[in-house]
N, C-alpha and C. Protein backbone atom coordinates (compact mmCIF):
# COMPACT_ATOMS: atom_id res chain seq x y z
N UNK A 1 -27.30 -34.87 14.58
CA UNK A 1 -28.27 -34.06 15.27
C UNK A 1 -27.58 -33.34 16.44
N UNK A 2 -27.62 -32.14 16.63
CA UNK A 2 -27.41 -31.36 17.59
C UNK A 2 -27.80 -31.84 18.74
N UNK A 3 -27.18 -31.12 20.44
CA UNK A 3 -28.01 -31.61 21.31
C UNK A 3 -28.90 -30.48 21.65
N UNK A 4 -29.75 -30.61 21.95
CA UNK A 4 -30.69 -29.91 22.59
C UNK A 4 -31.08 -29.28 23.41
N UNK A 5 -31.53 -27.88 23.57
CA UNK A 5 -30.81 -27.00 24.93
C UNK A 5 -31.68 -27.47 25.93
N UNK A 6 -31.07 -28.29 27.22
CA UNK A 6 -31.26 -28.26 28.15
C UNK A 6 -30.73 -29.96 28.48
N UNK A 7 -30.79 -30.34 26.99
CA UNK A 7 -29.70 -31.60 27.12
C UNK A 7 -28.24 -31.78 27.79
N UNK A 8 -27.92 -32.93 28.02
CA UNK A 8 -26.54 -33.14 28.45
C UNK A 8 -25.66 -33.06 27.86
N UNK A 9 -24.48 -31.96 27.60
CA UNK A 9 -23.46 -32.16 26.43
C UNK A 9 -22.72 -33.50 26.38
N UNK A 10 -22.77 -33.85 25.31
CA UNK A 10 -21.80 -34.74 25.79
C UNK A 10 -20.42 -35.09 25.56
N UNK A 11 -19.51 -35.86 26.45
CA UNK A 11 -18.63 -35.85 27.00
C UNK A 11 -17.67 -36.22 26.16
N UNK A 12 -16.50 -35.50 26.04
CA UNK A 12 -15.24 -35.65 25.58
C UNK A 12 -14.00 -35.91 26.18
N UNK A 13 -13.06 -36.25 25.48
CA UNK A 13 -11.83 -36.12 25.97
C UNK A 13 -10.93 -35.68 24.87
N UNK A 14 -9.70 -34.88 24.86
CA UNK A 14 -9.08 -34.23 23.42
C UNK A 14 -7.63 -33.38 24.04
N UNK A 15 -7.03 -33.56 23.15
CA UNK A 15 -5.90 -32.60 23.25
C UNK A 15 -6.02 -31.44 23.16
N UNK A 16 -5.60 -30.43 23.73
CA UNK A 16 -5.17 -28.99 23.32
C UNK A 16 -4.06 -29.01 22.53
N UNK A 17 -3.70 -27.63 22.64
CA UNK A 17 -2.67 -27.53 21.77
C UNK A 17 -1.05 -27.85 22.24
N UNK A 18 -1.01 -28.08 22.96
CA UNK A 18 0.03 -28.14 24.11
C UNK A 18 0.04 -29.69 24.35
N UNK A 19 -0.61 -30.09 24.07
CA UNK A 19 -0.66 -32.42 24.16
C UNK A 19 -1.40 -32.07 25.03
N UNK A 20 -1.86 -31.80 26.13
CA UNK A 20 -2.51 -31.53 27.64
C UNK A 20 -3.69 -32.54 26.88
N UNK A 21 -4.32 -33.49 28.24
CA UNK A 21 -5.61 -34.13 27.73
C UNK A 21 -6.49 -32.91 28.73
N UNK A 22 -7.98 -32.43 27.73
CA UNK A 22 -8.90 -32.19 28.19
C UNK A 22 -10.07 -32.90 28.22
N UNK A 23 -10.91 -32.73 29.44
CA UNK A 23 -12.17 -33.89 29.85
C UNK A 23 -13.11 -32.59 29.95
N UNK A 24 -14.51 -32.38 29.20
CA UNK A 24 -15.12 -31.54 29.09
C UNK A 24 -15.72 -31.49 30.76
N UNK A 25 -16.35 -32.93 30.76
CA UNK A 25 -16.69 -33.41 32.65
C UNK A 25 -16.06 -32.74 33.54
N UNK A 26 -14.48 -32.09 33.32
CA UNK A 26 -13.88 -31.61 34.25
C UNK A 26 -14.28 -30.19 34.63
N UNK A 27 -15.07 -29.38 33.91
CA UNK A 27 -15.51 -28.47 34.01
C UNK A 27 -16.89 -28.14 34.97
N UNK A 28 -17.28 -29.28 34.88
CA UNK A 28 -19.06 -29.73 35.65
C UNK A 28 -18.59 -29.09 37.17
N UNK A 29 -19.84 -28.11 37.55
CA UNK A 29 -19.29 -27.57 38.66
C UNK A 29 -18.16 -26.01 39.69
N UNK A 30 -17.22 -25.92 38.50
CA UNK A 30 -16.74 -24.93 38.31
C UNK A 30 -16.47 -23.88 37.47
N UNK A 31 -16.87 -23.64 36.51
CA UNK A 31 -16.84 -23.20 35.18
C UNK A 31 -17.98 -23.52 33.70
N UNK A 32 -18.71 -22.75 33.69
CA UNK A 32 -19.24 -22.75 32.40
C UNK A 32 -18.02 -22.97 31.08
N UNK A 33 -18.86 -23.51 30.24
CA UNK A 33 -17.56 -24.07 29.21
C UNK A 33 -18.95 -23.38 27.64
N UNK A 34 -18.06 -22.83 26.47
CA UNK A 34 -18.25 -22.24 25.82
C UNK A 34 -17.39 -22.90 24.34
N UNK A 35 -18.14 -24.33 23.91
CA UNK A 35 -17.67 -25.11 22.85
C UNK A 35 -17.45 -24.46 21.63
N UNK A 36 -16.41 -23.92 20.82
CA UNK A 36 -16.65 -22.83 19.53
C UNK A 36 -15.81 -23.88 18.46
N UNK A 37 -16.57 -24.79 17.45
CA UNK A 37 -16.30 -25.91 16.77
C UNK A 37 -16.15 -24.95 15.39
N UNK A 38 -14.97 -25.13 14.46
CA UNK A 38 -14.33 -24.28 13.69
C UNK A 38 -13.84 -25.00 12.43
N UNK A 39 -14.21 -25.12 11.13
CA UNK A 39 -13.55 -25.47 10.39
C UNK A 39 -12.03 -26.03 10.33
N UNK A 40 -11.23 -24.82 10.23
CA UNK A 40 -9.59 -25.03 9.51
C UNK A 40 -8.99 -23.54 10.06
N UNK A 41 -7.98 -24.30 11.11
CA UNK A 41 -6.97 -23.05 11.35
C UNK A 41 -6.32 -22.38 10.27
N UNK A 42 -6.16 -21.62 10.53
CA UNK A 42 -5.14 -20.51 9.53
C UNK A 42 -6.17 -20.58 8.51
N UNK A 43 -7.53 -20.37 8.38
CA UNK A 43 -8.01 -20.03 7.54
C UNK A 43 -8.69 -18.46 7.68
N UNK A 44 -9.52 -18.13 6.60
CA UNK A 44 -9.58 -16.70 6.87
C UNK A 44 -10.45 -16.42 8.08
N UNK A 45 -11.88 -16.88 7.59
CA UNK A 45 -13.37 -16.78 8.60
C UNK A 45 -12.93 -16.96 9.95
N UNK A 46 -12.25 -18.40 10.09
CA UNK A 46 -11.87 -18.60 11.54
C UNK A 46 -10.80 -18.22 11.87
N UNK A 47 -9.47 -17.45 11.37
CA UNK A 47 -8.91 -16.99 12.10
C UNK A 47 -9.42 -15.51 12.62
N UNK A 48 -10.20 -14.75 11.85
CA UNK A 48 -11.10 -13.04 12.05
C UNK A 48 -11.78 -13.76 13.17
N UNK A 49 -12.61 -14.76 13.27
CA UNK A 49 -13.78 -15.04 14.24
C UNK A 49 -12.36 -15.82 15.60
N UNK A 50 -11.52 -16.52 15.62
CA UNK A 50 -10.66 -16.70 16.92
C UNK A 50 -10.03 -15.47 17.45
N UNK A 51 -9.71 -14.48 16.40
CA UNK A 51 -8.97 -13.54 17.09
C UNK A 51 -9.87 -12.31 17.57
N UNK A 52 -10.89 -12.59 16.83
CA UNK A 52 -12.21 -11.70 17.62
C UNK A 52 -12.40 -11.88 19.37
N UNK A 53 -12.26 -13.32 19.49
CA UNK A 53 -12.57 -13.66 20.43
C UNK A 53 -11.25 -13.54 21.83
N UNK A 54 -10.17 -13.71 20.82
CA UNK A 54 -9.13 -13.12 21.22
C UNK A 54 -8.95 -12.11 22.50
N UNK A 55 -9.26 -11.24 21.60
CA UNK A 55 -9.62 -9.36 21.74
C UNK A 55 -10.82 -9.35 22.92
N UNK A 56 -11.53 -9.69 22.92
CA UNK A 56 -12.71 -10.20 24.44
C UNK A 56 -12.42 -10.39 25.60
N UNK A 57 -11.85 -10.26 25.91
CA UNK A 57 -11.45 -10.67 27.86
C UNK A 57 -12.86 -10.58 28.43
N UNK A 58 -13.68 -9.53 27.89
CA UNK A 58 -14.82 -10.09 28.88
C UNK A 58 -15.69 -11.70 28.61
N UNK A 59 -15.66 -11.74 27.51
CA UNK A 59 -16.18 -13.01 27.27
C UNK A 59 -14.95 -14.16 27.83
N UNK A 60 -13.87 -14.05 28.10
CA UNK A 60 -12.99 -15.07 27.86
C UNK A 60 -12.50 -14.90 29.94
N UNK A 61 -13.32 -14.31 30.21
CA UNK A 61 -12.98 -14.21 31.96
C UNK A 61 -14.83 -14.64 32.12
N UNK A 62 -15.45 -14.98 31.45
CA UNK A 62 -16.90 -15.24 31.71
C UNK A 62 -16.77 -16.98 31.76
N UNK A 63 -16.21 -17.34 31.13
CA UNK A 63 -16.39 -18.97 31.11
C UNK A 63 -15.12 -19.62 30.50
N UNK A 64 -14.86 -20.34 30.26
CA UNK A 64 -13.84 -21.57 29.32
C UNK A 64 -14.32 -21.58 28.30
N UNK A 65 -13.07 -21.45 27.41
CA UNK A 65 -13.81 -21.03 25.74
C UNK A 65 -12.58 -22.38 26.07
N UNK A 66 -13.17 -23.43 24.58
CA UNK A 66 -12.76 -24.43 24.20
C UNK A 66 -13.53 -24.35 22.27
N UNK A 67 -12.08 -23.93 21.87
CA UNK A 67 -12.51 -24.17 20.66
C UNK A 67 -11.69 -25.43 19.64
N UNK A 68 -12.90 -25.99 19.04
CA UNK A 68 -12.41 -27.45 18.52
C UNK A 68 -11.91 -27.15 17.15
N UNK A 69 -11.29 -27.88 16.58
CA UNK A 69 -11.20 -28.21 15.06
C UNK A 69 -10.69 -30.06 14.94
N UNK A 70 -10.58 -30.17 13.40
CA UNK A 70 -10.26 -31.48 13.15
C UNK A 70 -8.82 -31.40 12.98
N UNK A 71 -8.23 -30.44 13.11
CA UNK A 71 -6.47 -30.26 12.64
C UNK A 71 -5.92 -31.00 13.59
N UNK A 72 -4.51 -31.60 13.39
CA UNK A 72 -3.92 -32.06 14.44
C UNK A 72 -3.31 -31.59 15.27
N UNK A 73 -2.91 -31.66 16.16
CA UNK A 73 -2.12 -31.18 17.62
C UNK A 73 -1.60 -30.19 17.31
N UNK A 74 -0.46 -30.26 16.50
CA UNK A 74 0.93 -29.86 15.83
C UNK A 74 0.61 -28.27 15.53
N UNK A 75 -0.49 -28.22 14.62
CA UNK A 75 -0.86 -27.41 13.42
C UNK A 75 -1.69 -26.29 14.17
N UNK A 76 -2.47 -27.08 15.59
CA UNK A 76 -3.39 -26.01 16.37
C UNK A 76 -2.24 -25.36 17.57
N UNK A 77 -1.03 -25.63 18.29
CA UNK A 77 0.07 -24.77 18.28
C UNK A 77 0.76 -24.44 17.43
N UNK A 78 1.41 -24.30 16.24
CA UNK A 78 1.21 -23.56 15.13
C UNK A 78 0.36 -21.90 15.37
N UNK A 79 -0.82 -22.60 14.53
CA UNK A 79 -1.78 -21.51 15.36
C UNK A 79 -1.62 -20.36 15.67
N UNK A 80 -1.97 -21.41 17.37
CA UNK A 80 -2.33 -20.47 18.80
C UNK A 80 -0.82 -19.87 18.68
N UNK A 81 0.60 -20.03 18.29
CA UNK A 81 1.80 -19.48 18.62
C UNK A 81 1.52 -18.00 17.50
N UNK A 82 0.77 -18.66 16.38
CA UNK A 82 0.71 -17.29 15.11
C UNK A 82 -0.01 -16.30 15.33
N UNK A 83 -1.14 -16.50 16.03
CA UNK A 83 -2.34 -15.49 16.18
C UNK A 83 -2.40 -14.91 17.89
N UNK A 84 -1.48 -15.46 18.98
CA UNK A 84 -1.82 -15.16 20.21
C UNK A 84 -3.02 -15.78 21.11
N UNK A 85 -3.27 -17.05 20.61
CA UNK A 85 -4.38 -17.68 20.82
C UNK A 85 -4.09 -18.45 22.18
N UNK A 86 -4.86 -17.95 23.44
CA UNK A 86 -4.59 -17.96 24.34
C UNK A 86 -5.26 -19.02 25.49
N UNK A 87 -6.48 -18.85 24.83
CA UNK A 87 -7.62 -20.03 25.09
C UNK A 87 -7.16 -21.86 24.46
N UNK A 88 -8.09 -22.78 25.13
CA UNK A 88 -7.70 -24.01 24.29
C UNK A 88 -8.02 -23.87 22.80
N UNK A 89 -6.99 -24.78 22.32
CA UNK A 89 -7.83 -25.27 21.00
C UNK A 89 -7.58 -26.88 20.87
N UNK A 90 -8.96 -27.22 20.58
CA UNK A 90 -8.79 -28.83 20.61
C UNK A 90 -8.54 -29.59 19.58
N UNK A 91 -8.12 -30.66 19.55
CA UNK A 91 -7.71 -30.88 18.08
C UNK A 91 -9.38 -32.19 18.26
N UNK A 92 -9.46 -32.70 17.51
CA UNK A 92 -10.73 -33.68 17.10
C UNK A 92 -10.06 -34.74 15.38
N UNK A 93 -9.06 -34.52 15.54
CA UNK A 93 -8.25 -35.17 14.76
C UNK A 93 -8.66 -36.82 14.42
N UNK A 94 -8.10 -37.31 15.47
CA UNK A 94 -8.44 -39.00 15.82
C UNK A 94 -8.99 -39.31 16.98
N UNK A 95 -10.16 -40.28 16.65
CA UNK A 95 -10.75 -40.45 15.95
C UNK A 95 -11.50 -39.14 15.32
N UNK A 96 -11.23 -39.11 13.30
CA UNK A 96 -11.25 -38.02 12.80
C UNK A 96 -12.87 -37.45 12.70
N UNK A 97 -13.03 -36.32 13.42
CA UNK A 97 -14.62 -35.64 13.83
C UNK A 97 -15.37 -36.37 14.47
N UNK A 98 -14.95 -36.91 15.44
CA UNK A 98 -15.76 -37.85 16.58
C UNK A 98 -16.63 -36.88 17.67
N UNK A 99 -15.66 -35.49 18.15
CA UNK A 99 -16.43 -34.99 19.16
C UNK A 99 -17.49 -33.94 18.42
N UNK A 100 -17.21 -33.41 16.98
CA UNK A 100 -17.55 -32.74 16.14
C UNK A 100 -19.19 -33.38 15.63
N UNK A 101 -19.16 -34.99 15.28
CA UNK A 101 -20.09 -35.63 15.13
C UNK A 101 -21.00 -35.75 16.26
N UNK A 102 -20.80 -36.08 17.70
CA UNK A 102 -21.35 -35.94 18.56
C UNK A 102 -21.92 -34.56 18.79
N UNK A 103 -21.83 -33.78 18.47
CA UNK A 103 -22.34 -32.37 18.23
C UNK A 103 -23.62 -32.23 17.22
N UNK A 104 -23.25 -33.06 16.27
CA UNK A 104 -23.93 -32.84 15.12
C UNK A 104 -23.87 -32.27 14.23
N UNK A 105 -21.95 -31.53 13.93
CA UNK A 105 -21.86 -30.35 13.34
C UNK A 105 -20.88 -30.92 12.45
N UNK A 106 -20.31 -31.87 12.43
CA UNK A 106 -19.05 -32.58 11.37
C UNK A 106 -19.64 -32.51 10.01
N UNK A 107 -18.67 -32.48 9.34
CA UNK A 107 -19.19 -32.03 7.87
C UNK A 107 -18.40 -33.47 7.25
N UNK A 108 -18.57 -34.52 7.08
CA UNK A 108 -18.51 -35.92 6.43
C UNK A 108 -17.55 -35.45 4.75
N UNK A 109 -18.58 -34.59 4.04
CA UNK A 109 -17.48 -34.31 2.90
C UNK A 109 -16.35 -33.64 2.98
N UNK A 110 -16.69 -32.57 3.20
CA UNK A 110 -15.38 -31.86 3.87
C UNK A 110 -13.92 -32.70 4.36
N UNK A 111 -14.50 -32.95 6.03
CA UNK A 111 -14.04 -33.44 6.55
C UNK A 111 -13.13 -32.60 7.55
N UNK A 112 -14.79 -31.76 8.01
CA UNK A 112 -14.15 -30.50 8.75
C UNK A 112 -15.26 -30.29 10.02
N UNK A 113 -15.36 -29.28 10.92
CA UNK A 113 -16.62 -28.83 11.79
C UNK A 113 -17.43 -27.72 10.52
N UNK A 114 -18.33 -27.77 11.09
CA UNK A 114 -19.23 -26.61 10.70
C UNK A 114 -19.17 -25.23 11.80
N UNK A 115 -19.37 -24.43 11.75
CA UNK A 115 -19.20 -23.48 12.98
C UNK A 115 -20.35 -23.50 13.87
N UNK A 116 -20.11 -24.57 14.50
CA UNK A 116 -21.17 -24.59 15.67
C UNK A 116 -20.28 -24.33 16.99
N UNK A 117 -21.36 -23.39 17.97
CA UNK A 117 -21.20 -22.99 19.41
C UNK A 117 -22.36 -23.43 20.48
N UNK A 118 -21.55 -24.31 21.59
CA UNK A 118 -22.63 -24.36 22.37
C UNK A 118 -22.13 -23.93 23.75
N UNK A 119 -23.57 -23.88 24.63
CA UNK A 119 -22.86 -23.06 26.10
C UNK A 119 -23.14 -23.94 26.91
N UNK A 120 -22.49 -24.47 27.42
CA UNK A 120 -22.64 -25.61 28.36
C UNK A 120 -22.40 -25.12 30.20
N UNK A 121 -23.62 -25.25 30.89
CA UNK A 121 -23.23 -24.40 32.08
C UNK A 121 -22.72 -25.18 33.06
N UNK A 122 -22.53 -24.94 34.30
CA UNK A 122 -21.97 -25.67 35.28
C UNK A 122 -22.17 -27.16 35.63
N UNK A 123 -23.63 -27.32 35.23
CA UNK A 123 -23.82 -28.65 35.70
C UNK A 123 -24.20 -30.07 34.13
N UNK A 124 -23.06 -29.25 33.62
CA UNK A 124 -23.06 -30.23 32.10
C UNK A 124 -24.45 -30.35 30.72
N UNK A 125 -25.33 -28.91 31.13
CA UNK A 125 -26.34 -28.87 30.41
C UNK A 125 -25.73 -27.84 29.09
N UNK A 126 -26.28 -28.01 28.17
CA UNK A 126 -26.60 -27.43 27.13
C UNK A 126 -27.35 -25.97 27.17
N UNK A 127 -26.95 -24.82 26.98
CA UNK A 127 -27.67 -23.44 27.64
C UNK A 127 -28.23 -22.78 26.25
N UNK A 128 -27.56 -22.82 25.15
CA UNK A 128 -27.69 -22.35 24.31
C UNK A 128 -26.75 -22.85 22.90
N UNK A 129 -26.99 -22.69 21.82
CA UNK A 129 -26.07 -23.44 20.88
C UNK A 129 -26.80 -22.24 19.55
N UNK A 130 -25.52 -22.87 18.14
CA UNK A 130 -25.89 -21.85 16.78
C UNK A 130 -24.73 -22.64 16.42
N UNK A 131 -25.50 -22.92 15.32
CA UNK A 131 -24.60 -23.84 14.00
C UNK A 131 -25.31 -22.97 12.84
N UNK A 132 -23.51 -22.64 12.48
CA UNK A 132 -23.53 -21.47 11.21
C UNK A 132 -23.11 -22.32 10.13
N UNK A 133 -23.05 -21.84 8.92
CA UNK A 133 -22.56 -22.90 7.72
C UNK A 133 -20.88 -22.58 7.45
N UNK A 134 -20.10 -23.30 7.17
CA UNK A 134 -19.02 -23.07 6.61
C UNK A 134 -18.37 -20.84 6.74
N UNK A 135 -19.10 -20.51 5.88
CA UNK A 135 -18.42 -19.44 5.32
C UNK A 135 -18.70 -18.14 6.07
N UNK A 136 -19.97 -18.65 7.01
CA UNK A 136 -20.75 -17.57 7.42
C UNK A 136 -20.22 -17.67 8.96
N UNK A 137 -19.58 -16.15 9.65
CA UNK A 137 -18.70 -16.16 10.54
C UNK A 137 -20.50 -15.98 11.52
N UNK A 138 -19.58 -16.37 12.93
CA UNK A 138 -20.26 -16.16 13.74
C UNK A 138 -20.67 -14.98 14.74
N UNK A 139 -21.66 -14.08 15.53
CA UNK A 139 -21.62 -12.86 16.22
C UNK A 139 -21.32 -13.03 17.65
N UNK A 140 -20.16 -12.82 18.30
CA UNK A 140 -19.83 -12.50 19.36
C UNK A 140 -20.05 -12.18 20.78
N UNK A 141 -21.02 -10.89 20.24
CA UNK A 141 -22.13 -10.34 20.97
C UNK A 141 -23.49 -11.44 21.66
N UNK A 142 -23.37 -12.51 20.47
CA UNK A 142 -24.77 -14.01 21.00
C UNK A 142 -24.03 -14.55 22.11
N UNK A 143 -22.90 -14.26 21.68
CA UNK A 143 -21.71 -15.29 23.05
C UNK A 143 -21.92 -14.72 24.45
N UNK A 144 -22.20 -13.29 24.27
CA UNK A 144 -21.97 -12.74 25.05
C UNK A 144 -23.78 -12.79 26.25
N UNK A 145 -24.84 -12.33 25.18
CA UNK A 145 -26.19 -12.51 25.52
C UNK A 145 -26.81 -13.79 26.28
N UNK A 146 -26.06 -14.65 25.49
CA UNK A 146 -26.18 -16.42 26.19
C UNK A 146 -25.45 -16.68 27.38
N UNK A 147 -24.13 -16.35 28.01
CA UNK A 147 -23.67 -16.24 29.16
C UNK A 147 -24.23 -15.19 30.43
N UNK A 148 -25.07 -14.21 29.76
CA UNK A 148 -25.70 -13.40 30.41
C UNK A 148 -26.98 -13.93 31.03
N UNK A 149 -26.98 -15.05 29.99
CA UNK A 149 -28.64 -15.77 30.66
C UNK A 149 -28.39 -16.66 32.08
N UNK A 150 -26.63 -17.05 32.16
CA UNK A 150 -26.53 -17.79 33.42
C UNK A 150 -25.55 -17.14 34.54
N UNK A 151 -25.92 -15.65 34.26
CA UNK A 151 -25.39 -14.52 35.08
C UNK A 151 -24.40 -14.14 35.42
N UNK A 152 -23.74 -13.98 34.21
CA UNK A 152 -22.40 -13.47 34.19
C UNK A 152 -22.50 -12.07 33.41
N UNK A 153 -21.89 -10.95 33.94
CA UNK A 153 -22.15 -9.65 33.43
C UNK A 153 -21.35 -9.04 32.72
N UNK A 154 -22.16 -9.16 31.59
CA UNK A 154 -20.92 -8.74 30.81
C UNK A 154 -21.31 -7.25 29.89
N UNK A 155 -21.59 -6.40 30.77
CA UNK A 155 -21.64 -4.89 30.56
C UNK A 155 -22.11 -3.84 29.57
């Protein structure tokens, strides 16, 4: 089950791509954080929809984009070195779809995320969220409308 907008996201801890540990908590306070949970790097959907996001500076100077997958460390620098991926990417590796499940978006057969996004604002709430299926990319522009709701201008 998803959380619920106005719920508490809840709390992680995860590698980037770089080993770096990230604590979602660390964000509470200074930064809106912008969860973008992704199938499989180097795949098609999500690499068009990361490098979309890429290409955004306004969205990507609006908040902390933290985008997850289940790939390991290794494979998400890989990646971020192939595509210019500049933002985090988290791995959710081990324990395998733990922060993905806490979402509500882990796909059990697979054994992947589903493309779910949530907006988590300063004080660790839930602002807005959209869980897409597998194949079906996500719109940009929602990223953009939903950060606008906690007043960031994005033109």
């Amino acid at each position: 089950m998803t959380p619920a907008v106005g719920s508490r996201a809840p709390d992680f801890t995860a590698r980037n791509q770089h080993g770096e540990q990230v604590r979602l908590s660390e964000y509470a306070g200074r930064s809106d954080v912008v969860l973008v949970f992704y199938p499989y790097a180097f795949s098609g959907v999500c690499t068009s929809e990361l490098a979309a996001l890429r290409d955004r500076p306004d969205l990507l100077a609006a908040a902390e984009f933290l985008a997850i997958s289940c790939d390991p460390m290794f494979a998400l620098r890989a990646y971020a070195d192939a595509h210019k991926l500049e933002f985090g990417l988290l791995t959710d590796f081990w324990p395998h779809g733990a922060i993905a499940s806490s979402y509500g978006v882990f796909d059990p057969e697979r054994g992947c995320a589903l493309r779910g996004t949530f907006v988590v604002d300063r004080a660790g709430a839930v602002r807005w969220s959209v869980v897409n299926s597998i194949p079906e990319a996500r719109n940009l522009d929602d990223y953009a409308r939903a950060l606008a709701t906690l007043g960031h201008d994005l033109g």
